[in-house]
N, C-alpha and C. Protein backbone atom coordinates (compact mmCIF):
# COMPACT_ATOMS: atom_id res chain seq x y z
N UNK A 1 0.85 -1.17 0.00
CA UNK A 1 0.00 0.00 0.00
C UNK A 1 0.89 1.24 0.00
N UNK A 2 1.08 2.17 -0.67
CA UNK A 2 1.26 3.52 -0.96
C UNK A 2 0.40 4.70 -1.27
N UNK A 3 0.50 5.88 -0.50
CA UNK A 3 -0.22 6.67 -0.79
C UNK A 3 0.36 7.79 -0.85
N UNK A 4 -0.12 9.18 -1.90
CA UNK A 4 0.23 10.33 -2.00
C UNK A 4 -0.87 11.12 -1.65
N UNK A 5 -0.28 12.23 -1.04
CA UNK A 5 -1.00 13.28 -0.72
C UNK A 5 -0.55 14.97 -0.93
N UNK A 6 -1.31 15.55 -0.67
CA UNK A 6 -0.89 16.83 -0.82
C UNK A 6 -2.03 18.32 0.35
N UNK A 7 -1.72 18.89 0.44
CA UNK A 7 -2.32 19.93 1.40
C UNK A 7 -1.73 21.27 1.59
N UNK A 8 -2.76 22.07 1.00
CA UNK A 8 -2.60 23.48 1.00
C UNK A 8 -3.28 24.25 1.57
N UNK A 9 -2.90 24.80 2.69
CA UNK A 9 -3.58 26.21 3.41
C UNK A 9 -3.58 27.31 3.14
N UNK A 10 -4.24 28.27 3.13
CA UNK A 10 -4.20 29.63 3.34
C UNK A 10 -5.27 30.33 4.14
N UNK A 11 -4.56 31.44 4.78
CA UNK A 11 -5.49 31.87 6.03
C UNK A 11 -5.05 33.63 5.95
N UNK A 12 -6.03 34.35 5.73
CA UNK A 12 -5.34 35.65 5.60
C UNK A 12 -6.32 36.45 6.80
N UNK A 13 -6.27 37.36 7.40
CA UNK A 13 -6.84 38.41 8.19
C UNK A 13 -7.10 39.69 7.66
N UNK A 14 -8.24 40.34 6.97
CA UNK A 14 -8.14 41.80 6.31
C UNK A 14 -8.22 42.69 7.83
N UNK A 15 -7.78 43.83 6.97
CA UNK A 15 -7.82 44.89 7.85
C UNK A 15 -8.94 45.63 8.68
N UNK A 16 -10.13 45.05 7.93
CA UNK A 16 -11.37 44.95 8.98
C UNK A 16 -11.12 43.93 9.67
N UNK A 17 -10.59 43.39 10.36
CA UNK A 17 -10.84 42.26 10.91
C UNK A 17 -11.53 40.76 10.11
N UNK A 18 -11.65 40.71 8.81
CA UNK A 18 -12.44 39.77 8.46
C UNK A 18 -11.35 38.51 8.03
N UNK A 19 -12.12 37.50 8.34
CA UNK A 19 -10.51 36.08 8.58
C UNK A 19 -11.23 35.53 7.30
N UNK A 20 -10.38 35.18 6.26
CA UNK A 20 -10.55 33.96 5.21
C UNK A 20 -9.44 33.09 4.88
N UNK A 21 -10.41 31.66 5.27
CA UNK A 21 -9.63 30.44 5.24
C UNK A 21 -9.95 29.38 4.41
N UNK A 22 -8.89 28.69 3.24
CA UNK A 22 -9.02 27.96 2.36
C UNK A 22 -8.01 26.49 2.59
N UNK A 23 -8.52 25.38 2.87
CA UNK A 23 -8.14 24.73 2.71
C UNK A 23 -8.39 23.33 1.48
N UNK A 24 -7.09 23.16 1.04
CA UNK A 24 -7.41 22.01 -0.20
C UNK A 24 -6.56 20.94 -0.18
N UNK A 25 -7.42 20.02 0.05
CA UNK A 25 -6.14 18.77 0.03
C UNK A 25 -6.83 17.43 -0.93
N UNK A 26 -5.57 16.62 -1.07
CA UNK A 26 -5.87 15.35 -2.48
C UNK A 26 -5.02 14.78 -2.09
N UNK A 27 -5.71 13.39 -2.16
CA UNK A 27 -4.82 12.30 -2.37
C UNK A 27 -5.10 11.07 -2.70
N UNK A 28 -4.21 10.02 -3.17
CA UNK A 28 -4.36 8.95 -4.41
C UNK A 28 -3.94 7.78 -3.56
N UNK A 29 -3.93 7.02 -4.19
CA UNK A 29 -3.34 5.39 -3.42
C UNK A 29 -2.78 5.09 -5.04
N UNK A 30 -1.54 4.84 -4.61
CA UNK A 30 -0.79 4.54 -5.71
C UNK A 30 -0.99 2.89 -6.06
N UNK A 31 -1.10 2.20 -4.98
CA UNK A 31 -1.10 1.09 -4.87
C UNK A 31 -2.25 0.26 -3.23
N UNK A 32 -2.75 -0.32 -3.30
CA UNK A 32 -3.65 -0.04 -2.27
C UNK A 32 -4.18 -1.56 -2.20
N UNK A 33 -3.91 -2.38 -2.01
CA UNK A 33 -4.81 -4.28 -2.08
C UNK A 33 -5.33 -4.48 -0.48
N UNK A 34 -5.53 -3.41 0.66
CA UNK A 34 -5.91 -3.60 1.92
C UNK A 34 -7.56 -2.65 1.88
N UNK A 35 -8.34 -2.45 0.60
CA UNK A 35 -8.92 -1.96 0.80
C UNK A 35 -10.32 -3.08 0.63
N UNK A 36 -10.35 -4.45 0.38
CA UNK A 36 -11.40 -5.04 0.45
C UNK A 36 -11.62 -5.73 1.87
N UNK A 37 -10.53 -5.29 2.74
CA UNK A 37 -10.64 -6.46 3.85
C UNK A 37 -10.99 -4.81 5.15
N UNK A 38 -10.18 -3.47 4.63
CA UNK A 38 -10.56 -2.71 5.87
C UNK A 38 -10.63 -1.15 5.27
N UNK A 39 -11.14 -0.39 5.91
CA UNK A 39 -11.16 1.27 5.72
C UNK A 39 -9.65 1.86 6.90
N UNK A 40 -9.33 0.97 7.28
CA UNK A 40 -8.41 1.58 8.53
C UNK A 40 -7.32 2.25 7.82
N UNK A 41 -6.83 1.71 6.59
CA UNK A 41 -5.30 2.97 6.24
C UNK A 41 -5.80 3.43 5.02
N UNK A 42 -7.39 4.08 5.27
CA UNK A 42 -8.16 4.85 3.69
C UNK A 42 -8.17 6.05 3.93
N UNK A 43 -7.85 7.01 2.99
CA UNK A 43 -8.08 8.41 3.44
C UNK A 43 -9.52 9.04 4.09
N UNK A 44 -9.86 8.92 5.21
CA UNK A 44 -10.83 9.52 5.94
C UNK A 44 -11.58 10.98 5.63
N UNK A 45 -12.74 11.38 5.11
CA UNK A 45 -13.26 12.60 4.80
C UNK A 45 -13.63 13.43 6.38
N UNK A 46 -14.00 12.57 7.40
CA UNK A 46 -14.00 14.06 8.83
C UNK A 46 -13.49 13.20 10.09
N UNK A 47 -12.97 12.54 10.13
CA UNK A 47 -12.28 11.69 11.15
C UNK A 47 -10.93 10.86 10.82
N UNK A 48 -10.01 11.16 10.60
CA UNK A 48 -8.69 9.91 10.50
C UNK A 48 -8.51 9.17 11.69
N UNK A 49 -8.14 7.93 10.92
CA UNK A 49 -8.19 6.63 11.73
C UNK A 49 -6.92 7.05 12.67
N UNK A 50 -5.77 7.73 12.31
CA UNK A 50 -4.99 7.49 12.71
C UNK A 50 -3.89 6.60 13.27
N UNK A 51 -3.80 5.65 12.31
CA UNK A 51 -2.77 4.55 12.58
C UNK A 51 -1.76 4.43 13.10
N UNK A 52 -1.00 5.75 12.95
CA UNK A 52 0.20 6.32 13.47
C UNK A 52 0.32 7.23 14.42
N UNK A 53 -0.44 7.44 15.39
CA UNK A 53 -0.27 8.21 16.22
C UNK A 53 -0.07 9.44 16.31
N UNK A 54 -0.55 10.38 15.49
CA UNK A 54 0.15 11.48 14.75
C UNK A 54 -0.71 12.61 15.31
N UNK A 55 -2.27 12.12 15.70
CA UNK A 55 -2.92 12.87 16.32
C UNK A 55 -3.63 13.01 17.67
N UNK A 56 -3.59 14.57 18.23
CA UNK A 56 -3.87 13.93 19.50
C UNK A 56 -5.76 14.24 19.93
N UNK A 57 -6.07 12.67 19.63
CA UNK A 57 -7.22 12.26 19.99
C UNK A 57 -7.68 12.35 21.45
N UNK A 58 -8.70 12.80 22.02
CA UNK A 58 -8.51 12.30 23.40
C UNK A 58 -9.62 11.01 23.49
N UNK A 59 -10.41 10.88 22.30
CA UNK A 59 -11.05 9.40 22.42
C UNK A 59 -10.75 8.71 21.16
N UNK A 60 -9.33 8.38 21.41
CA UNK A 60 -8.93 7.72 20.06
C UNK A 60 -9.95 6.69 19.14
N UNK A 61 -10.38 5.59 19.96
CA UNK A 61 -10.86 5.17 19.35
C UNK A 61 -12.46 4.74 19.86
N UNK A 62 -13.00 5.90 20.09
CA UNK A 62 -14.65 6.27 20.76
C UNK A 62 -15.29 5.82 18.95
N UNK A 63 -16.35 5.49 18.99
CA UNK A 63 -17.57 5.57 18.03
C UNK A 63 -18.41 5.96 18.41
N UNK A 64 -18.98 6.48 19.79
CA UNK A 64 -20.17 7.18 20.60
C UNK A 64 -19.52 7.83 21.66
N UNK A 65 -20.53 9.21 21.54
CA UNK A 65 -20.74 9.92 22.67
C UNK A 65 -19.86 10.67 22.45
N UNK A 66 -19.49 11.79 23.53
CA UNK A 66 -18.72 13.54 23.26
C UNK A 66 -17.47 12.99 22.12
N UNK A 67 -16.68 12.49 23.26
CA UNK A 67 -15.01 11.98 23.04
C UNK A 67 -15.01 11.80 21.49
N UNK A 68 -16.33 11.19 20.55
CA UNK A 68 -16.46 10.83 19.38
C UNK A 68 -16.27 11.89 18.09
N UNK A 69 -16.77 13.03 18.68
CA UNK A 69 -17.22 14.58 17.79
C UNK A 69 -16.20 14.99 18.20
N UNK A 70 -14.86 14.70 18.36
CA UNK A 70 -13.66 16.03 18.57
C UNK A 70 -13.33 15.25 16.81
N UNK A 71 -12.76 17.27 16.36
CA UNK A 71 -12.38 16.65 15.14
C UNK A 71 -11.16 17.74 14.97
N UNK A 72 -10.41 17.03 14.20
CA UNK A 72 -9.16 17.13 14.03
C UNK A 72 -9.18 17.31 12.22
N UNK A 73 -8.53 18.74 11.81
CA UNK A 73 -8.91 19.08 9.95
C UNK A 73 -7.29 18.22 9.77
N UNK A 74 -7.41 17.42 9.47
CA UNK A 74 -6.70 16.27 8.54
C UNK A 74 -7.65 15.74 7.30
N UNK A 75 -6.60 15.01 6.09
CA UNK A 75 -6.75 14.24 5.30
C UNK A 75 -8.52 15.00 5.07
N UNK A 76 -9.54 14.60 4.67
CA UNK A 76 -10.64 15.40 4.33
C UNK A 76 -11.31 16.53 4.89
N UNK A 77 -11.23 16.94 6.12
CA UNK A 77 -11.61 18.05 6.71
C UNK A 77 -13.20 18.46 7.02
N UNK A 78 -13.85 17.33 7.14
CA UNK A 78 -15.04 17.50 7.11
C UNK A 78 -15.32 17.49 7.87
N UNK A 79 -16.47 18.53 8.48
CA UNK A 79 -17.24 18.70 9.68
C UNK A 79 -18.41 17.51 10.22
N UNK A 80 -19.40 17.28 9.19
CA UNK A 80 -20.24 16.78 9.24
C UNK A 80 -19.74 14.92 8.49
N UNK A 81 -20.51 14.47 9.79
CA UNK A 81 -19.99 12.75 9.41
C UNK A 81 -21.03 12.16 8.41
N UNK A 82 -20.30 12.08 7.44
CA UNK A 82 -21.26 11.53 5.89
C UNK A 82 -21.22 10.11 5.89
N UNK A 83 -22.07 9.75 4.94
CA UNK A 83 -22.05 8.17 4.43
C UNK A 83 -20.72 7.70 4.16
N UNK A 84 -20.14 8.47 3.06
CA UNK A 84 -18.91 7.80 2.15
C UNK A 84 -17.69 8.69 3.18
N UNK A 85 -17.44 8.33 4.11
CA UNK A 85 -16.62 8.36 5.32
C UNK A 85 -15.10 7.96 4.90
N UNK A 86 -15.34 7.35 3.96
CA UNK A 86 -13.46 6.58 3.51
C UNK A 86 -13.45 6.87 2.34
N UNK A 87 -12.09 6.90 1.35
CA UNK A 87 -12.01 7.09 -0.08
C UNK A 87 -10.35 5.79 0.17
N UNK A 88 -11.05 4.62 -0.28
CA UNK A 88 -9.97 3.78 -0.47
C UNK A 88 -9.22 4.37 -2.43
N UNK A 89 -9.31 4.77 -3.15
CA UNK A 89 -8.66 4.88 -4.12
C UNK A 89 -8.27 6.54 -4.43
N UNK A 90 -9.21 7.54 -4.07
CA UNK A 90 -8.41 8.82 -4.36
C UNK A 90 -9.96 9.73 -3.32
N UNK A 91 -8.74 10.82 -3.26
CA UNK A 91 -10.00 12.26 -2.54
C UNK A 91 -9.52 13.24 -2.65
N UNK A 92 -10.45 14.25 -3.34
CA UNK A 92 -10.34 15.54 -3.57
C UNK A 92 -11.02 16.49 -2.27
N UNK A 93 -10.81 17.31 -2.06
CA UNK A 93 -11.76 18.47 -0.64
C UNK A 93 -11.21 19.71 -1.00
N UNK A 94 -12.18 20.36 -0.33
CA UNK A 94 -11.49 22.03 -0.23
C UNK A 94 -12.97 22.54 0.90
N UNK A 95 -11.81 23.31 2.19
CA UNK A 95 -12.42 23.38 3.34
C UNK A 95 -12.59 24.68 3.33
N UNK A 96 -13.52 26.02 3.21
CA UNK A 96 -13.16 26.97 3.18
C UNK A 96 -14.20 27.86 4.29
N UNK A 97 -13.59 29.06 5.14
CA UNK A 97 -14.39 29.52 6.06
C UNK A 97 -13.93 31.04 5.63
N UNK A 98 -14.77 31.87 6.61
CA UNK A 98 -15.18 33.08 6.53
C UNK A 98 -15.87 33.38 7.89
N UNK A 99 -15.44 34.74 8.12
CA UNK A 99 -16.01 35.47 9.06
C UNK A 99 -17.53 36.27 9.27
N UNK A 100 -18.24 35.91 9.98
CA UNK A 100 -19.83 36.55 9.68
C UNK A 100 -19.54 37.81 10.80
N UNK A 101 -19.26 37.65 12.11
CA UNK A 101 -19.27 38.53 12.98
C UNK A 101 -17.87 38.04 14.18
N UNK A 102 -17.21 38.90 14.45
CA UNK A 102 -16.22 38.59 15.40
C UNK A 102 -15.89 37.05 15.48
N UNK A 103 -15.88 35.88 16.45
CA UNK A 103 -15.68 34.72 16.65
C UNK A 103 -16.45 33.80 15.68
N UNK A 104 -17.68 34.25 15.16
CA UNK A 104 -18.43 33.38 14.42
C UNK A 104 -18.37 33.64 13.02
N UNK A 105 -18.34 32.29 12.45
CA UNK A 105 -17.86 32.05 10.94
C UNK A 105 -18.52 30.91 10.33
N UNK A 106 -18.65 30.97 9.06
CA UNK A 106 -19.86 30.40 8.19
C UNK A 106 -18.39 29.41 7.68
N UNK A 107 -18.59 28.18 7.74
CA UNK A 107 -17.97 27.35 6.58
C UNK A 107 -18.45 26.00 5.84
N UNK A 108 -17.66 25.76 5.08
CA UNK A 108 -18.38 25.38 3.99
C UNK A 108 -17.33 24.09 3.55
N UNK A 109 -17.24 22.93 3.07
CA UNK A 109 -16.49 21.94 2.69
C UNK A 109 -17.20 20.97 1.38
N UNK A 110 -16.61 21.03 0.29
CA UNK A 110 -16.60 19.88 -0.89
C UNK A 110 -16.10 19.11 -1.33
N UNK A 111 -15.98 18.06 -2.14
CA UNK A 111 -15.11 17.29 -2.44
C UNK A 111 -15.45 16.00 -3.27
N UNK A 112 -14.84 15.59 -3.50
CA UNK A 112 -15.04 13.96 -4.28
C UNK A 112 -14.30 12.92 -3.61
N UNK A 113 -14.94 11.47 -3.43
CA UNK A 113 -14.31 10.49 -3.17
C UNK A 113 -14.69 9.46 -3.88
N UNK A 114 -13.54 8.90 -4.01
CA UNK A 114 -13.11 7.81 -5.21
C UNK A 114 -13.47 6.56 -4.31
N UNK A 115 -14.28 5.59 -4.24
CA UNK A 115 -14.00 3.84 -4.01
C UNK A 115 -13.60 2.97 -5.29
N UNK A 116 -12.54 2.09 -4.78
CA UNK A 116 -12.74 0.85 -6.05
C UNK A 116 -13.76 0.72 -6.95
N UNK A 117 -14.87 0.39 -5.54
CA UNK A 117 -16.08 -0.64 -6.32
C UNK A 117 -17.53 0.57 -6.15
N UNK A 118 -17.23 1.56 -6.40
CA UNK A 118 -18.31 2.59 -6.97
C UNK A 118 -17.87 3.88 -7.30
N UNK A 119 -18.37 4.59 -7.82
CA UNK A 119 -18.72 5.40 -8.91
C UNK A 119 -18.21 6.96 -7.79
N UNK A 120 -17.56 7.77 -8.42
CA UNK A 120 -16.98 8.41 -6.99
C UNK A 120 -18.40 9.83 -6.95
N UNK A 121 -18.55 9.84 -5.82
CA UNK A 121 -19.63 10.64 -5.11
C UNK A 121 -18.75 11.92 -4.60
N UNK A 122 -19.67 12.85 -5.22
CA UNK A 122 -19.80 14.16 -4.84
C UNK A 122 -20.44 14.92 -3.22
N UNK A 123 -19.46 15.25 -2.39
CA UNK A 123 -19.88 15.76 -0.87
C UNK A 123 -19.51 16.82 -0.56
N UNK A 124 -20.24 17.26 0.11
CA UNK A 124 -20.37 18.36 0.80
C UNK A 124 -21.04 19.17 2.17
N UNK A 125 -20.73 19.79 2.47
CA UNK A 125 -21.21 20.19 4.19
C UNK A 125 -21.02 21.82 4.24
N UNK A 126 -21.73 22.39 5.38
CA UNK A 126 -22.06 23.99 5.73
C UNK A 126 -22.44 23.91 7.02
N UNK A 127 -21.90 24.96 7.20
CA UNK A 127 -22.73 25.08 9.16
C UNK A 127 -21.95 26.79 9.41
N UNK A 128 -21.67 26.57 10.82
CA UNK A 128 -21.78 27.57 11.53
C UNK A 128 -20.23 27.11 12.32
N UNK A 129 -19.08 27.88 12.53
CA UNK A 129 -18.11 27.57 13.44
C UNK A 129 -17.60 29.17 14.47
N UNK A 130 -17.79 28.53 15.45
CA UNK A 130 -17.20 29.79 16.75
C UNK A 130 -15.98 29.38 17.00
N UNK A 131 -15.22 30.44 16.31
CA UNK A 131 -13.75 30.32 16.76
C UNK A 131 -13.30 31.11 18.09
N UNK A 132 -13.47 30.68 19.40
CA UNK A 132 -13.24 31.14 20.27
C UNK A 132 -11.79 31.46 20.24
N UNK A 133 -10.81 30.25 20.31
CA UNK A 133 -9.25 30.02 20.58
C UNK A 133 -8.82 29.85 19.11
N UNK A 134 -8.49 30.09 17.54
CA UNK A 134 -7.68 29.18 16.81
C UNK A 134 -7.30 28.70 16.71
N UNK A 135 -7.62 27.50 16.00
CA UNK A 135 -6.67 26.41 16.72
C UNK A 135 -6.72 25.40 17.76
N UNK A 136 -7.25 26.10 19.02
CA UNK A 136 -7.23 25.43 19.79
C UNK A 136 -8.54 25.07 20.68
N UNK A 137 -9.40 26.07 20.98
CA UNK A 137 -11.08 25.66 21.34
C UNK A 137 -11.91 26.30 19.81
N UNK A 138 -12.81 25.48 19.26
CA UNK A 138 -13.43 25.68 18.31
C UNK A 138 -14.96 25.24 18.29
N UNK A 139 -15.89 25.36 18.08
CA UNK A 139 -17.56 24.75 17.76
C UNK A 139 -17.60 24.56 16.48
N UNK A 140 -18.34 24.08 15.98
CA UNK A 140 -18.74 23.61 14.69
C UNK A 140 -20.01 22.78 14.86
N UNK A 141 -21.29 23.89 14.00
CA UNK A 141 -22.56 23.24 14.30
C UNK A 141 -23.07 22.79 12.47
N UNK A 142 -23.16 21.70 12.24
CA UNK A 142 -23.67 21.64 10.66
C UNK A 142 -24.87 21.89 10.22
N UNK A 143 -25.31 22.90 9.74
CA UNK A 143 -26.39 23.38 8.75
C UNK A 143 -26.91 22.34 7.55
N UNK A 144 -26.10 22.50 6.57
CA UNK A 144 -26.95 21.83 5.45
C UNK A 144 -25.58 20.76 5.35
N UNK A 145 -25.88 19.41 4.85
CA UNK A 145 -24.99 18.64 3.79
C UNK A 145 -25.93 17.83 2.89
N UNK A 146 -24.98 16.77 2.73
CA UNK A 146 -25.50 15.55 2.25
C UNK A 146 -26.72 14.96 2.51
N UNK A 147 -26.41 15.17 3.74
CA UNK A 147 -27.65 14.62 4.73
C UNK A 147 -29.07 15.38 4.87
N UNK A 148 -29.23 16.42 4.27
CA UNK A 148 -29.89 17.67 3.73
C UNK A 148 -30.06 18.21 5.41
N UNK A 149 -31.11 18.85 5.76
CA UNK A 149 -30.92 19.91 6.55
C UNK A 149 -30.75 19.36 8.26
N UNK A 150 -29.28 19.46 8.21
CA UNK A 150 -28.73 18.72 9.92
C UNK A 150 -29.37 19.19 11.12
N UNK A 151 -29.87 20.22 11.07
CA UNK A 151 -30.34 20.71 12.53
C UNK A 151 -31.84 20.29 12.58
N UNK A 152 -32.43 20.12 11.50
CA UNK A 152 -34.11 18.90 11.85
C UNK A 152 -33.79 17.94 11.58
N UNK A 153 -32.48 17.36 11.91
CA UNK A 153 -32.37 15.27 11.89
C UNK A 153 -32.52 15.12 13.65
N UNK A 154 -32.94 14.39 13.81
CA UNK A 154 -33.15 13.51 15.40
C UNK A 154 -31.67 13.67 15.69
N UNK A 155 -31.66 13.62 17.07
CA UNK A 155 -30.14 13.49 17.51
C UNK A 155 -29.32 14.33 17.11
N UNK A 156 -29.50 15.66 17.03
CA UNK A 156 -28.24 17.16 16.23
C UNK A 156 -27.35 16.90 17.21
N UNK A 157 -27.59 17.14 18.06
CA UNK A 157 -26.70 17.25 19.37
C UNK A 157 -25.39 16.10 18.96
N UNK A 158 -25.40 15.11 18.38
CA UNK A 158 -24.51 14.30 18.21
C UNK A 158 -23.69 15.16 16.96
N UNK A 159 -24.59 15.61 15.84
CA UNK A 159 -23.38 16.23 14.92
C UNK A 159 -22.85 17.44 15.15
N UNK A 160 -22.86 17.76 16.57
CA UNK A 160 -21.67 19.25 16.53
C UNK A 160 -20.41 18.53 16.82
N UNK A 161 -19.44 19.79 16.50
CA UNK A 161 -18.06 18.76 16.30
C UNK A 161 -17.31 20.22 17.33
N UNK A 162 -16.36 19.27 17.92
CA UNK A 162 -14.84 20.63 18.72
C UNK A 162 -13.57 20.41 18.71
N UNK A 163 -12.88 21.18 18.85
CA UNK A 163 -11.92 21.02 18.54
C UNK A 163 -11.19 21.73 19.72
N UNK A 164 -10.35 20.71 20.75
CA UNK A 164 -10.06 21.22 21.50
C UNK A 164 -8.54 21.25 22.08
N UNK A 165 -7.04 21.70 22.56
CA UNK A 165 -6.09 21.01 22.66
C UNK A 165 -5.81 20.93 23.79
N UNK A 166 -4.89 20.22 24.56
CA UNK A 166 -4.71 19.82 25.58
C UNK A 166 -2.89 19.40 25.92
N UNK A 167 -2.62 19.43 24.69
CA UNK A 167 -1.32 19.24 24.66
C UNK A 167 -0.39 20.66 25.14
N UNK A 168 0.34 20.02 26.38
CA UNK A 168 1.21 20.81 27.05
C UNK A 168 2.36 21.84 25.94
N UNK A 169 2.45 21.01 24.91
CA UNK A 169 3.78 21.90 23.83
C UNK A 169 3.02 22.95 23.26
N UNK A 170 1.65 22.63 22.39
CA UNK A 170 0.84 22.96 21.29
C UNK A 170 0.10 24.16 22.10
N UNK A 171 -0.46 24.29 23.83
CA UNK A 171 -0.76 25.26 24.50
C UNK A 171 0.41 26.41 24.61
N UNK A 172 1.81 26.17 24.65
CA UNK A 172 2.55 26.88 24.81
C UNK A 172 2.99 27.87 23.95
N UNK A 173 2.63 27.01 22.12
CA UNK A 173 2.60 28.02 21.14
C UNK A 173 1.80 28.70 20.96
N UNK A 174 0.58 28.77 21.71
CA UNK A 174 -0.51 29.86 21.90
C UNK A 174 -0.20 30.86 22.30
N UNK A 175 0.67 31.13 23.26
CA UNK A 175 1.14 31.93 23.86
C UNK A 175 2.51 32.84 23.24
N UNK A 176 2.74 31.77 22.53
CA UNK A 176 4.41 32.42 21.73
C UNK A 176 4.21 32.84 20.29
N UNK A 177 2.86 32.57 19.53
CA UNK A 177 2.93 32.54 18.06
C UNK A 177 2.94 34.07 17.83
N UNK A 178 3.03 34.20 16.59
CA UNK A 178 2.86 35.46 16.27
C UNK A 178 1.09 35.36 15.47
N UNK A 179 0.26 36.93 15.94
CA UNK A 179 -0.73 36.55 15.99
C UNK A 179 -1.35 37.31 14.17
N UNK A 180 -0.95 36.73 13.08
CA UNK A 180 -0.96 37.43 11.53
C UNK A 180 -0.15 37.97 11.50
């Protein structure tokens, strides 16, 4: 199994205060024969499996309840948890946000994912994100996707997503970064 990837940010601050953020990332399986037996090393659209330890989960491997909705913008960047959740052969995304009023920001995510054995599907998601901390405390409530309108499905409360850190190094660059 081999895989390529790629990921491009940009994040600018205007001089009103207004924040715009673009993220785009892709990637292919060059070679890939572990995809009829598991989704575990497939590029993930709003959750990575994380095989490697690379992220810090605090419910690594939760499928229910809070610990489940922390999300981490890796590999697809999606807010809202869709059907086609894995792309065993290729995935396209682009994550992009905007400022509505001070902390609160409208964003928006698309993309394509490729399976072997179907026809690659077109996704997408919108909501609402309060950037309290950058980076580091975040909300994310989903408005419209796939799933058509998220806030009249049973159970919303399960699709808000946060983003929160806890890591002793990653708190410290809060304090040291330069802020734009």
């Amino acid at each position: 199994m081999e895989r390529s990837l790629g990921t491009l940010e940009l994040r600018t601050l205007t001089e009103n205060n207004r924040q715009y953020n673009l993220r785009l990332f892709a990637g292919a399986f060059l070679y890939n024969n572990t995809y009829q037996d598991t989704d575990f090393f497939s590029f993930a659209l709003d959750r990575p499996t994380d095989y490697l330890f690379d992220y810090n989960y605090l419910g690594r491997s939760e499928e229910a309840g809070l610990l489940s909705q922390q999300l981490i913008v890796a590999e697809g960047g999606f807010k809202s948890q869709l059907e086609s959740a894995f792309a065993n052969q290729w995935i396209t995304t682009a994550n992009a946000s905007t400022t509505i009023w001070r902390y609160i920001m409208a964003y928006g995510d698309m993309g394509l994912v490729a399976n072997r054995t179907e026809t690659p599907k077109f996704v997408y998601d919108s909501g609402i994100r309060l950037n309290l901390v950058e980076d580091y405390f975040e909300l994310y409530f989903p408005i419209y996707s796939n799933k058509g309108w998220e806030i009249a499905q049973p159970n919303y409360d399960q699709s808000i997503r946060f983003i929160v850190t806890l890591s002793p190094n990653t708190l410290l660059k809060l304090f040291t970064r330069r802020w734009y």
